[in-house]
C-alpha atoms as a PDB file:
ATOM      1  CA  UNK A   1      59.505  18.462 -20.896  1.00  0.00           C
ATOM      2  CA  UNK A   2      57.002  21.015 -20.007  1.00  0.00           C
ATOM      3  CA  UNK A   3      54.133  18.688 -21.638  1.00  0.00           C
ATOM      4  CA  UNK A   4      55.521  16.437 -19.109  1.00  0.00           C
ATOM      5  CA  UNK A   5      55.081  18.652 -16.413  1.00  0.00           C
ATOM      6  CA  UNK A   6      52.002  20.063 -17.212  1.00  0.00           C
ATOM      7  CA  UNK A   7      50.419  16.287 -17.330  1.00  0.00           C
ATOM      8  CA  UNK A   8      51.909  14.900 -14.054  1.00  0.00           C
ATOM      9  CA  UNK A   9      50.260  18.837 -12.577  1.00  0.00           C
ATOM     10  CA  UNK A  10      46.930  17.572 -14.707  1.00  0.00           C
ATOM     11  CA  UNK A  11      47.248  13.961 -12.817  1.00  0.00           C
ATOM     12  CA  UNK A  12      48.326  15.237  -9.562  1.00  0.00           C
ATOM     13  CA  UNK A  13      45.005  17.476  -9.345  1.00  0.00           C
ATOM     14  CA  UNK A  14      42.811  14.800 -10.803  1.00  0.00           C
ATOM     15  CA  UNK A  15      43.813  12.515  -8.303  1.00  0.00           C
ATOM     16  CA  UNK A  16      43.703  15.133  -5.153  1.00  0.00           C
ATOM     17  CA  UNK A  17      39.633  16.112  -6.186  1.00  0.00           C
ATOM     18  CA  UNK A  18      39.393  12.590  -6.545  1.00  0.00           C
ATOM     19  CA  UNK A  19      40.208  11.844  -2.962  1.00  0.00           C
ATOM     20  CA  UNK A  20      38.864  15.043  -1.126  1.00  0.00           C
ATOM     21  CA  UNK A  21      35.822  14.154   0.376  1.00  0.00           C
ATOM     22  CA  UNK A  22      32.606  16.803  -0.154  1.00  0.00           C
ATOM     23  CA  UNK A  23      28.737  16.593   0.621  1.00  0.00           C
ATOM     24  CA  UNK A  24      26.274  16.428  -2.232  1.00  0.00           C
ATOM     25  CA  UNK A  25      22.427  17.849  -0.869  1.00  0.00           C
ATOM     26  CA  UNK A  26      19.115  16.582  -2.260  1.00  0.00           C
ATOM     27  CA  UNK A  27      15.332  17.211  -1.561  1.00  0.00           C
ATOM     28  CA  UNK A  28      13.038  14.590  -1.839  1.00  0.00           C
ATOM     29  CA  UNK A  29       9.594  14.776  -1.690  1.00  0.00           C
ATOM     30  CA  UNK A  30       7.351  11.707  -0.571  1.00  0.00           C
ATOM     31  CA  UNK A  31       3.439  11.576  -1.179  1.00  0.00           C
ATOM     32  CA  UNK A  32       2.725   9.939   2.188  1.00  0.00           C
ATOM     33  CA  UNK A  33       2.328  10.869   5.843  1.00  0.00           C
ATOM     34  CA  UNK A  34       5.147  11.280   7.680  1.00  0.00           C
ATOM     35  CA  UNK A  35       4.358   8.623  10.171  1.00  0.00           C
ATOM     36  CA  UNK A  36       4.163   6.327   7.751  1.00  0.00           C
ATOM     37  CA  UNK A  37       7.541   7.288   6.234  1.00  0.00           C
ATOM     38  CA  UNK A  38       9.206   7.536   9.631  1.00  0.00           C
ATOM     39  CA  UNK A  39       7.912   3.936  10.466  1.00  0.00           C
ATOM     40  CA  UNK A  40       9.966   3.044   7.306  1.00  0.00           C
ATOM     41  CA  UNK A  41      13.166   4.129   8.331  1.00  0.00           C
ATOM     42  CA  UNK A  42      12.929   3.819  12.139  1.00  0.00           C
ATOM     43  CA  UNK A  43      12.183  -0.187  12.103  1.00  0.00           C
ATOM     44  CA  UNK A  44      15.231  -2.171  10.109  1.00  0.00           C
ATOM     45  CA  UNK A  45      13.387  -5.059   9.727  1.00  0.00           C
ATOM     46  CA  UNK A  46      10.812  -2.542   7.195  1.00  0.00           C
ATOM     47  CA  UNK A  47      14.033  -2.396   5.055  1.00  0.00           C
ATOM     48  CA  UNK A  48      13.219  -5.580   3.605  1.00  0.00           C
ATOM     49  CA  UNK A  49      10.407  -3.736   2.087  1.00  0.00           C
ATOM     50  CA  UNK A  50      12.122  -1.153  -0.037  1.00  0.00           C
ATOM     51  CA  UNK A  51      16.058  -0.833   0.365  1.00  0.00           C
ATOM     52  CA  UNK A  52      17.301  -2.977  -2.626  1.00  0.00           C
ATOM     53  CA  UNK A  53      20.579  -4.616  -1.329  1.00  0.00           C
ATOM     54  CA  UNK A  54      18.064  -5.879   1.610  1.00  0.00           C
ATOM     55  CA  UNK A  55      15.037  -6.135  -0.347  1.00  0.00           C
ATOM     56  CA  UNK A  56      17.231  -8.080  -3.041  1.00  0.00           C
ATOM     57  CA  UNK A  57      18.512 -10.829  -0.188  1.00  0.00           C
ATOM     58  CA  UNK A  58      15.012 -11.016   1.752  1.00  0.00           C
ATOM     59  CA  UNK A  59      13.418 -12.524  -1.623  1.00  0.00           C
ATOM     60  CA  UNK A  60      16.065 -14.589  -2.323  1.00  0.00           C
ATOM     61  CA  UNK A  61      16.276 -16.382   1.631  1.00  0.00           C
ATOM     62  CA  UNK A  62      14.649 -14.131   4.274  1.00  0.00           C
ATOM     63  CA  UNK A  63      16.771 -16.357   6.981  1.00  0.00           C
ATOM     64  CA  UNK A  64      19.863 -14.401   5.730  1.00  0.00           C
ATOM     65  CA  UNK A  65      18.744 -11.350   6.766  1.00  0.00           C
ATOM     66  CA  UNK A  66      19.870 -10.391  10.603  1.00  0.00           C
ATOM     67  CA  UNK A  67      18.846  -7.012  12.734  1.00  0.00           C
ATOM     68  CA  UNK A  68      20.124  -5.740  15.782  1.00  0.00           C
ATOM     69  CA  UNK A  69      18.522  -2.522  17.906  1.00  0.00           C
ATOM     70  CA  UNK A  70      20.905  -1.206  20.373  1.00  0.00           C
ATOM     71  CA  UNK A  71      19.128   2.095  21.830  1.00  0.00           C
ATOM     72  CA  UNK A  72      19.319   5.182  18.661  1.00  0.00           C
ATOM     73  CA  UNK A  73      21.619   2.855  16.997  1.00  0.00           C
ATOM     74  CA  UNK A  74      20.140  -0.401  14.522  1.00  0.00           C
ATOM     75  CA  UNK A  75      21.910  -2.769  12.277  1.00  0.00           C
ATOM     76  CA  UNK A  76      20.838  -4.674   9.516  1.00  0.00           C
ATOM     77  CA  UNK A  77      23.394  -7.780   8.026  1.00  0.00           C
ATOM     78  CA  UNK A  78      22.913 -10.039   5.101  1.00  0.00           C
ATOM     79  CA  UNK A  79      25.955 -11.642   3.145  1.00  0.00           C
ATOM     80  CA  UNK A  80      28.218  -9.162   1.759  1.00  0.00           C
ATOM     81  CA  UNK A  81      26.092  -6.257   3.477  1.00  0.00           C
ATOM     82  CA  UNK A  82      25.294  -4.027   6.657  1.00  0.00           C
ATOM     83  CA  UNK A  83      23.865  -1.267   7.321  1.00  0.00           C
ATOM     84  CA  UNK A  84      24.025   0.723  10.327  1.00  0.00           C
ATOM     85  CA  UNK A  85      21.482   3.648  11.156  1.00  0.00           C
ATOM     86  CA  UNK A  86      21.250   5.944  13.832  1.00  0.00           C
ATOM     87  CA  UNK A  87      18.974   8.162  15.174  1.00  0.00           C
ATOM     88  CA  UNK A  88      20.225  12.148  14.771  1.00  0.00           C
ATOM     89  CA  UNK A  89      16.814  13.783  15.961  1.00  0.00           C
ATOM     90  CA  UNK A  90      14.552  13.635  13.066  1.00  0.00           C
ATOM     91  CA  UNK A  91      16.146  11.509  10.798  1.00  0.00           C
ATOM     92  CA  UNK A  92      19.148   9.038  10.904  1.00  0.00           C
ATOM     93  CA  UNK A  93      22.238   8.758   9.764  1.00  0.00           C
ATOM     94  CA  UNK A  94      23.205   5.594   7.759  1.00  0.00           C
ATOM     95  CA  UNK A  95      26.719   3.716   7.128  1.00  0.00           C
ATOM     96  CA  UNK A  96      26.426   1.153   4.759  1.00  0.00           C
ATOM     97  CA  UNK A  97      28.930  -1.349   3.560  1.00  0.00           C
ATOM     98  CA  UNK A  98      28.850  -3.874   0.852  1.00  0.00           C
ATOM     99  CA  UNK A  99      31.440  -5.876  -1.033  1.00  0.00           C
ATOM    100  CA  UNK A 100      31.999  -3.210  -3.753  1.00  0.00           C
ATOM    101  CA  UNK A 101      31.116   0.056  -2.146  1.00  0.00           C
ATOM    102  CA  UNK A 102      30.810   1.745   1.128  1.00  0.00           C
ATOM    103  CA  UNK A 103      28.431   5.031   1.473  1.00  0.00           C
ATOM    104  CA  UNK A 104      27.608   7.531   4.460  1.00  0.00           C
ATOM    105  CA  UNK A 105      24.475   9.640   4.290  1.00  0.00           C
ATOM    106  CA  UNK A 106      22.262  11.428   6.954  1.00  0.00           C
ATOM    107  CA  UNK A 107      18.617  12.686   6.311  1.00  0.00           C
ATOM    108  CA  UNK A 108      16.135  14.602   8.464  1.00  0.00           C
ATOM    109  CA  UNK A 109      12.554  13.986   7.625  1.00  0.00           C
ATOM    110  CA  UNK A 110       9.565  16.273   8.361  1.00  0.00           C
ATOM    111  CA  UNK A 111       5.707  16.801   7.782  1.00  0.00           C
ATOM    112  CA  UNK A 112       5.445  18.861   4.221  1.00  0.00           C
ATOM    113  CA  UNK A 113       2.855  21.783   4.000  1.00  0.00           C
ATOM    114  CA  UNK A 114       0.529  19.427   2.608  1.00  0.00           C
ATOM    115  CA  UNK A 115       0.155  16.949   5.814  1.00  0.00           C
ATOM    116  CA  UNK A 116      -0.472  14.283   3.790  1.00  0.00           C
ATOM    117  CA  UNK A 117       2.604  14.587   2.342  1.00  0.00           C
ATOM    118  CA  UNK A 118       6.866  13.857   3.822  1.00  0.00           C
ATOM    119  CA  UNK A 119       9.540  16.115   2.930  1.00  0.00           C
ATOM    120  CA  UNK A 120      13.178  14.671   3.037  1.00  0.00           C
ATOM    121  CA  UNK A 121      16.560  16.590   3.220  1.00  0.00           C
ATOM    122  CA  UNK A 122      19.555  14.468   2.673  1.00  0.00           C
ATOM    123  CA  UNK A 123      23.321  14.753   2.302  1.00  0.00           C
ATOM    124  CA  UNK A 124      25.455  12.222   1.506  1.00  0.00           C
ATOM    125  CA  UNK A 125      29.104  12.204   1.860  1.00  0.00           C
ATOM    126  CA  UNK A 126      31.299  11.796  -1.285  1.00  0.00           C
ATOM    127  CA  UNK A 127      34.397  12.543  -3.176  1.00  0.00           C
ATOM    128  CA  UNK A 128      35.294  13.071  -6.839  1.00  0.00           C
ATOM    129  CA  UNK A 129      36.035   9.399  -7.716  1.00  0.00           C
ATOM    130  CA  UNK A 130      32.667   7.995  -6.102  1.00  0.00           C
ATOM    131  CA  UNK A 131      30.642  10.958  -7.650  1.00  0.00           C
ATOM    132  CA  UNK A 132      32.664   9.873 -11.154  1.00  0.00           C
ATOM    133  CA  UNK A 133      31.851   5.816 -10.753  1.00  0.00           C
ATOM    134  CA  UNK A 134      28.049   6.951  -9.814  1.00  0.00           C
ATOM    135  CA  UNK A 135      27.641   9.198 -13.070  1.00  0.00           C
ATOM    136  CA  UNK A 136      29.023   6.108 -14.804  1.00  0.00           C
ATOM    137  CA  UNK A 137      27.256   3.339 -13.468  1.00  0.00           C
ATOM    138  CA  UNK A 138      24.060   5.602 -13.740  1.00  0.00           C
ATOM    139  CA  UNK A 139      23.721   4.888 -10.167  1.00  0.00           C
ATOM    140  CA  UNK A 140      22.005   7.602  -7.660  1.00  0.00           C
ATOM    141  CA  UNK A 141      24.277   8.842  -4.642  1.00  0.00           C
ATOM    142  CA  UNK A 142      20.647   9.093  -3.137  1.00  0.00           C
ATOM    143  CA  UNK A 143      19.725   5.227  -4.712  1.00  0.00           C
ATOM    144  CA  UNK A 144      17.876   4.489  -0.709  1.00  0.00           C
ATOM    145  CA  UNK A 145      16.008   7.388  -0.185  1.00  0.00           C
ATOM    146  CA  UNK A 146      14.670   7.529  -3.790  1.00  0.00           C
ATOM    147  CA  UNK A 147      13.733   3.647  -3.661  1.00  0.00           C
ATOM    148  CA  UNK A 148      12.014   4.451  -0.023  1.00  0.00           C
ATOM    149  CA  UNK A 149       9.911   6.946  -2.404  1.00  0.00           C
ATOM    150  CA  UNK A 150       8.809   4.451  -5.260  1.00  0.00           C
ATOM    151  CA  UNK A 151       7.719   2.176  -2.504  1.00  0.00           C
ATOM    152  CA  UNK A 152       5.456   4.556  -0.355  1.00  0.00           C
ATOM    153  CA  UNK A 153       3.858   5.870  -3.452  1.00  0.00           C
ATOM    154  CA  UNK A 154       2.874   2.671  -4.894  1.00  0.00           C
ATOM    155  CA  UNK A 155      -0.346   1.815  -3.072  1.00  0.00           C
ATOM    156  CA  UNK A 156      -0.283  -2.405  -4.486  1.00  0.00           C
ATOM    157  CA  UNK A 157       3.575  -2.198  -2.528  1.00  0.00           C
ATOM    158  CA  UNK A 158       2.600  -0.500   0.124  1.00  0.00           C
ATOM    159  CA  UNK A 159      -0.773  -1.298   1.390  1.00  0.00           C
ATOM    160  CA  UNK A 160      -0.712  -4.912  -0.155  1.00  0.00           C
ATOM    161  CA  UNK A 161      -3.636  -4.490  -1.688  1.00  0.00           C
ATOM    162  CA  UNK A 162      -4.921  -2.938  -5.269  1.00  0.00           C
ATOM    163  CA  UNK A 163      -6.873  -0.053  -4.380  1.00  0.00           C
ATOM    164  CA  UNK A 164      -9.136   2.565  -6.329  1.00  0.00           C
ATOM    165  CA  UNK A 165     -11.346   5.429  -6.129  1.00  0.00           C
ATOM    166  CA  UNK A 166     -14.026   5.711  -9.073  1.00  0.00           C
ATOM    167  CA  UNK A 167     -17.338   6.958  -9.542  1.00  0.00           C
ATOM    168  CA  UNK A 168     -20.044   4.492  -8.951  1.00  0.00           C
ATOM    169  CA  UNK A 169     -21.344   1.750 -11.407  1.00  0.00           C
ATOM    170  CA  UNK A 170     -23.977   0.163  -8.999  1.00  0.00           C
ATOM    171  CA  UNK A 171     -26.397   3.214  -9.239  1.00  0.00           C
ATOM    172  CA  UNK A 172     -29.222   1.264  -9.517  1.00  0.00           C
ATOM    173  CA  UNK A 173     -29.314  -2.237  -6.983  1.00  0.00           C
ATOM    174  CA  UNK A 174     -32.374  -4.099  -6.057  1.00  0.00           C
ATOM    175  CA  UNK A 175     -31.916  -5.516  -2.589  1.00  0.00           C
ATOM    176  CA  UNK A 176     -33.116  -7.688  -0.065  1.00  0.00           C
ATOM    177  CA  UNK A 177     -32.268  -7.389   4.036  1.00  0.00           C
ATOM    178  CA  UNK A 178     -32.863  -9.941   6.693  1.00  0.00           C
ATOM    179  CA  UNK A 179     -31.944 -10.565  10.194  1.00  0.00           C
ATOM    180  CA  UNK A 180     -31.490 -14.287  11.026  1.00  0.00           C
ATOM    181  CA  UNK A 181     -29.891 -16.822  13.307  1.00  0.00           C
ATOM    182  CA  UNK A 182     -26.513 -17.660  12.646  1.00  0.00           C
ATOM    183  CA  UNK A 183     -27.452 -21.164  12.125  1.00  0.00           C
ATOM    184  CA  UNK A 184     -29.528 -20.495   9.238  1.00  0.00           C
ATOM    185  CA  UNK A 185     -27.208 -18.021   7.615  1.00  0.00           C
ATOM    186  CA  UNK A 186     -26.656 -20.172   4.125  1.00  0.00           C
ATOM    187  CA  UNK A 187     -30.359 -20.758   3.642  1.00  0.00           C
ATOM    188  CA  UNK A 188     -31.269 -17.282   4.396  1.00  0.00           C
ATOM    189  CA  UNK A 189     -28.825 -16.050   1.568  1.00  0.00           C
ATOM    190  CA  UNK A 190     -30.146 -19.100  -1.020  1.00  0.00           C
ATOM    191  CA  UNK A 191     -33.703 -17.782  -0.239  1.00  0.00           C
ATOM    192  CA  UNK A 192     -33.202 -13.918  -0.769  1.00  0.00           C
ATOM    193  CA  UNK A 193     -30.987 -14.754  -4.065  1.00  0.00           C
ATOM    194  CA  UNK A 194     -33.810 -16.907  -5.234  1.00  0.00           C
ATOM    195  CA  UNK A 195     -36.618 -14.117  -4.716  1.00  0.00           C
ATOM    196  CA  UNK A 196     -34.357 -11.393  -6.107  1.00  0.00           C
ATOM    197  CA  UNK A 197     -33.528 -13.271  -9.374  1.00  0.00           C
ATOM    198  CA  UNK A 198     -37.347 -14.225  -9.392  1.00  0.00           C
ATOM    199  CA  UNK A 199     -38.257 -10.640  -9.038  1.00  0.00           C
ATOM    200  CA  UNK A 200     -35.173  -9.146 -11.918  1.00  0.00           C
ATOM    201  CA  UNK A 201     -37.126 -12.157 -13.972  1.00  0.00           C
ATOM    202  CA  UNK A 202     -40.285 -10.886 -13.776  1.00  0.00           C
ATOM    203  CA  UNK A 203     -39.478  -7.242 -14.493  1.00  0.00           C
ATOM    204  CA  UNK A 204     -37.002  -8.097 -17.627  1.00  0.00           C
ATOM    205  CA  UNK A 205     -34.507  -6.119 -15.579  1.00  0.00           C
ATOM    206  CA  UNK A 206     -30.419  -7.207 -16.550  1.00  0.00           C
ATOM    207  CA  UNK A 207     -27.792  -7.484 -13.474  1.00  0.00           C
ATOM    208  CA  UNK A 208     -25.165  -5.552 -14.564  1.00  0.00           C
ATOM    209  CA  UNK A 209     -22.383  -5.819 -11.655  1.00  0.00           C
ATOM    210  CA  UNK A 210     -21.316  -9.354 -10.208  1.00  0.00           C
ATOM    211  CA  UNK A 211     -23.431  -9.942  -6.594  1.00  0.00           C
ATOM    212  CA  UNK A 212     -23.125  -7.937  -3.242  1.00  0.00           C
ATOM    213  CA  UNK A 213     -23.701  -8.439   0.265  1.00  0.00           C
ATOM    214  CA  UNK A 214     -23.166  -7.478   3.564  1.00  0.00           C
ATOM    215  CA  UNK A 215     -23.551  -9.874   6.332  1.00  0.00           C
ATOM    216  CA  UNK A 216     -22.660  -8.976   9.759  1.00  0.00           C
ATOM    217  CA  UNK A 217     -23.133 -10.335  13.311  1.00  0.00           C
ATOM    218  CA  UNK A 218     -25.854  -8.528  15.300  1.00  0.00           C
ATOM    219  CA  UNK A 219     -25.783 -10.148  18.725  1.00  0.00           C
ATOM    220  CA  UNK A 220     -24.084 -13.696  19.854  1.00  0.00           C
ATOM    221  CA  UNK A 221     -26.374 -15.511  17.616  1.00  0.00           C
ATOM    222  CA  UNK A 222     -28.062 -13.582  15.058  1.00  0.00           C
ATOM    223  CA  UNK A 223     -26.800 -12.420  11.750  1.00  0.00           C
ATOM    224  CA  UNK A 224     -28.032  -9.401   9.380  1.00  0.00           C
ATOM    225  CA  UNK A 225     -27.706 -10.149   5.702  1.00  0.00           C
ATOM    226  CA  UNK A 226     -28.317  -7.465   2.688  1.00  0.00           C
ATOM    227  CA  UNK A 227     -27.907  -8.983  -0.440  1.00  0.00           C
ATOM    228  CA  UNK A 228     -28.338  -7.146  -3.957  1.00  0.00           C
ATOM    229  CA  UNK A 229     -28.028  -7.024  -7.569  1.00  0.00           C
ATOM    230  CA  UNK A 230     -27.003  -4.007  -9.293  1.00  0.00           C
ATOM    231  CA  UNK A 231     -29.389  -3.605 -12.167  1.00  0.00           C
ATOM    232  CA  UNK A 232     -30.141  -1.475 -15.670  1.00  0.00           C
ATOM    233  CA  UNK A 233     -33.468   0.565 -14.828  1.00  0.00           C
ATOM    234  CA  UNK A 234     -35.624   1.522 -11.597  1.00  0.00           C
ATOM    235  CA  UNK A 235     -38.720  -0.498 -11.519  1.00  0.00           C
ATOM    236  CA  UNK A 236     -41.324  -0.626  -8.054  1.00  0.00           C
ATOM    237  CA  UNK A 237     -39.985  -2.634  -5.666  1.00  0.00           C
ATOM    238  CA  UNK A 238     -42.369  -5.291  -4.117  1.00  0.00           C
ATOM    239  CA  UNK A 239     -42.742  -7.706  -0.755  1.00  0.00           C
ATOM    240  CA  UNK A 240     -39.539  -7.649   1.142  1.00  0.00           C
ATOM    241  CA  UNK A 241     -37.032  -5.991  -1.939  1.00  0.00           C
ATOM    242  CA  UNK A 242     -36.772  -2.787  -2.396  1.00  0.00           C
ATOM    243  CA  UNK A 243     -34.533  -0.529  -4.418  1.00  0.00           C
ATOM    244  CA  UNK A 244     -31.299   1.513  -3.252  1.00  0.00           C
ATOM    245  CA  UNK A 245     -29.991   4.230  -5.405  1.00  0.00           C
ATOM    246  CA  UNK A 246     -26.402   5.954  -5.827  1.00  0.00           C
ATOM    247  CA  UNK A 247     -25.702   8.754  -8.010  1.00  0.00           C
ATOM    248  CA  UNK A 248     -23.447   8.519 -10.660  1.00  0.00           C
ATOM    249  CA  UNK A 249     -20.847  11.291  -8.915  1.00  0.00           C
ATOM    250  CA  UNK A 250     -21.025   9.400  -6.095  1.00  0.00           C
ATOM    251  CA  UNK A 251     -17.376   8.208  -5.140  1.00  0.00           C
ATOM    252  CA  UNK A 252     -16.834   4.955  -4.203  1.00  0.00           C
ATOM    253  CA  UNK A 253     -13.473   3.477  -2.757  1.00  0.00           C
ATOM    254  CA  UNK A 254     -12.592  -0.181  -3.059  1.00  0.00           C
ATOM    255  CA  UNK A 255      -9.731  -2.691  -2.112  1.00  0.00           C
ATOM    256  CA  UNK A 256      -9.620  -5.917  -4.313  1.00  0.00           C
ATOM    257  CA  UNK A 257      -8.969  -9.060  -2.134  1.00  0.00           C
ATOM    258  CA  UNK A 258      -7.929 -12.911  -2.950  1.00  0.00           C
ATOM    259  CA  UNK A 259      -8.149 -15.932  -0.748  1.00  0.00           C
ATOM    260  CA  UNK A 260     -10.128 -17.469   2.079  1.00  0.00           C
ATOM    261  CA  UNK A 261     -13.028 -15.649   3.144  1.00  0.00           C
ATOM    262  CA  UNK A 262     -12.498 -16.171   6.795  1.00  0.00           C
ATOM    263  CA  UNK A 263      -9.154 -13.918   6.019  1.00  0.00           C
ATOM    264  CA  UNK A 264     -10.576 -10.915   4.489  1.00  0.00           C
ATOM    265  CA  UNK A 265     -10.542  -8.771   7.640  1.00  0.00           C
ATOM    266  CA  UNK A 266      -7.009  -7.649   6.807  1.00  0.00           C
ATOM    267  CA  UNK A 267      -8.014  -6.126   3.567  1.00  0.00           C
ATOM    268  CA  UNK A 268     -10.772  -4.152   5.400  1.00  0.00           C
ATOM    269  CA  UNK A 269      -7.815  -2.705   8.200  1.00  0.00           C
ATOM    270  CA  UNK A 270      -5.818  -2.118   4.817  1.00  0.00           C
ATOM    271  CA  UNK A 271      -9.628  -0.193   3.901  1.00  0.00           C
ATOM    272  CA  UNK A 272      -9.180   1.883   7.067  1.00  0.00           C
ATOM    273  CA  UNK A 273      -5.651   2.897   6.867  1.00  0.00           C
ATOM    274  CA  UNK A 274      -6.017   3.756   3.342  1.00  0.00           C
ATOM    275  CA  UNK A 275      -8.896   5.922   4.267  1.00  0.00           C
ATOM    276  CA  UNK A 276      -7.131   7.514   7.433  1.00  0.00           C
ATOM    277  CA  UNK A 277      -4.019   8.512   5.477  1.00  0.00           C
ATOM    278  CA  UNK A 278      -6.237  10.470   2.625  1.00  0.00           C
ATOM    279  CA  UNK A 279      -8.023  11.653   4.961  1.00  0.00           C
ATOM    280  CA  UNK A 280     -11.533  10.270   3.668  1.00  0.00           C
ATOM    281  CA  UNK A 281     -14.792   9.566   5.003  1.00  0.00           C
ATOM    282  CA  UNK A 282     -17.275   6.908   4.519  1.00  0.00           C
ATOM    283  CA  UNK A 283     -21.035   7.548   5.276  1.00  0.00           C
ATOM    284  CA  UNK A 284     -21.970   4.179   5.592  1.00  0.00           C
ATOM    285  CA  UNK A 285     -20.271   0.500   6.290  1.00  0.00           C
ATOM    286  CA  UNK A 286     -18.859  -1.068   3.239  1.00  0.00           C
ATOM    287  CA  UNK A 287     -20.435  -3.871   1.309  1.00  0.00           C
ATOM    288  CA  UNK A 288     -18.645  -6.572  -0.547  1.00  0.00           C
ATOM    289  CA  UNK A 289     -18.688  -7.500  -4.228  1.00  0.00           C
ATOM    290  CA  UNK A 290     -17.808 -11.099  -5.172  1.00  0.00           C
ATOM    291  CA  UNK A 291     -16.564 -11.382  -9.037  1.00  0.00           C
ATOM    292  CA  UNK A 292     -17.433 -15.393  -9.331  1.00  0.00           C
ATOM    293  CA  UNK A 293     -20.819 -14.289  -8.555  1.00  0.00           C
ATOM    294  CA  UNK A 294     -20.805 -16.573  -5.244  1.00  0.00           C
ATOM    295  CA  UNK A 295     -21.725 -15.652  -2.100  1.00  0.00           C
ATOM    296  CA  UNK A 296     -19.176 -17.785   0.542  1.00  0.00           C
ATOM    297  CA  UNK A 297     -21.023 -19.956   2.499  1.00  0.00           C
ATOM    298  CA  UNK A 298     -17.480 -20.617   4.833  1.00  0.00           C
ATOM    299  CA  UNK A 299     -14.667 -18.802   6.494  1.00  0.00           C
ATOM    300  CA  UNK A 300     -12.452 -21.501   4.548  1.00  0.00           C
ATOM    301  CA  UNK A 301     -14.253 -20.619   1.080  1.00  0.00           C
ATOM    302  CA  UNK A 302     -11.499 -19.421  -1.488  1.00  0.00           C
ATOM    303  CA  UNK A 303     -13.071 -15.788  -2.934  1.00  0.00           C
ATOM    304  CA  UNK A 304     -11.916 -12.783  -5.142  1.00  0.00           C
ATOM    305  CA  UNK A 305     -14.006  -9.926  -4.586  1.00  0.00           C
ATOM    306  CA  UNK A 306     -13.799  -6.203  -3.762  1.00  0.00           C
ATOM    307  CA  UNK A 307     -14.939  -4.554  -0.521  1.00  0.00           C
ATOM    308  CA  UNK A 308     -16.613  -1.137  -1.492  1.00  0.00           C
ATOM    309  CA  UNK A 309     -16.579   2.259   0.440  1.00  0.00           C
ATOM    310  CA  UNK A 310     -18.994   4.836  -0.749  1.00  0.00           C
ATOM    311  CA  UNK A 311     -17.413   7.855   0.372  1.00  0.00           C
ATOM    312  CA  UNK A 312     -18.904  11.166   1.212  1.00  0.00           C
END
């Protein structure tokens, strides 16, 4: 009799800590500026991006997924899914309901010491039985927040773009600059490739790094092209080429792009951002590196090529 008793006690107290609700607290710590972050959180249609119920249905059909702004207060709704923030100074707090589970959590977000860098205090509201089924399932109570992190820190997610800083390889490039109507931009290029190779030819020199150029507009019809070849030794330069050198410290900061050439200007905003987050300079305008070894000759020409920031 008293095992009986002590049992139903055992049950009655399981089942009371099961039910009374209780906050759990986490820091999180993001590696990206707190704009950035913010922008996240603030605009539900970003969701898509990172949250994985939303992410999960965007992928799938992106016509199933539904916001609504109402003032502080914005919903997102996909099948078997909402999500309803709202603003609580600086941060939000979230309801969000799916077809197993529903979860309440607020967060404040603010600028960490490093400015660079997005500190995140959140508390989520819980109870014995969810805080049991999440150390079962292996699932976070803080799944969002911690997802919002993986995302910001991964540059290819976040930026769109593979991006790297390395120490030159082009330390040696033999180059050739001319300024030329737009009309004869193609012919131009086919001219100063011709002399350079003739020149690398005559001086047993090896290119080492696919070609490079720059070609930008001057006025309304006039063009300046730089093209060069990044080669193994320093010999006299001669006629119209002449020789550019970059240390080996020297740090250098590309984004690697794919597609039509006439597109490319997105990859050199991505270029900027990149830059104005890390807070890094470049010294002089970036040049562009094209792997096939082709120089487009079209807007509509299909390339994959870096653009490259030497960085002071």
């Amino acid at each position: 009799m008293k095992f009986f008793l002590w049992a139903c006690l055992v049950l009655i107290i399981t089942i009371i800590l099961s039910i009374i609700p209780f906050h759990q607290k986490k820091d999180l710590l993001i590696k990206a500026r707190y704009e950035n972050v913010f922008s996240q959180l603030l605009r539900p249609m970003n969701w898509k991006n990172w949250q994985p119920d939303v992410k999960s249905v965007w992928q799938h059909d992106s016509t199933k997924v539904y916001t609504t702004n109402r003032g502080a207060i914005s919903i997102i709704e996909a099948q078997n899914l909402r999500i309803e923030t709202k603003l609580n100074g600086f941060g939000l707090d979230v309801e969000k309901n799916t077809k197993w589970a529903n979860e309440h959590y607020s967060f404040s977000v603010v600028t960490n010491q490093n400015h660079r860098y997005t500190d995140i205090h959140v508390i989520t509201n819980t109870c014995g039985y969810k805080w049991l089924m999440a150390l079962l399932t292996q699932k976070s109570l803080f799944a969002d927040l911690q997802a919002l992190k993986q995302y910001m820190e991964d540059e290819k997610a976040y930026y769109g773009y593979n991006i790297h800083t390395y120490n030159a390889v082009d330390t040696i490039v033999m180059v050739e600059q001319r300024t030329v109507s737009i009309g004869n931009r193609n012919s131009a290029i086919a001219e100063i490739r011709q002399e350079l190779q003739a020149f690398i030819n005559k001086n047993r020199l090896k290119i080492t790094q696919p070609i490079m150029a720059d070609i930008r507009a001057l006025y309304q019809d006039s063009i300046r092209i730089m093209v060069g070849f990044s080669v193994n030794k320093a010999v006299n330069p001669e006629g119209r080429i002449h020789i550019m050198r970059i240390p080996k410290q020297a740090k250098m900061l590309s984004v690697t792009y794919e597609g039509k050439y006439g597109s490319r200007q997105a990859a050199y905003s991505v270029l900027r951002s990149y830059m104005r987050d890390h807070d890094l300079l470049a010294p002089e305008i970036p040049y562009e590196k094209y792997f096939d070894n082709k120089i487009p000759n079209s807007d509509t020409a299909k390339v994959y090529m870096q653009i490259i920031a030497p960085l002071q």
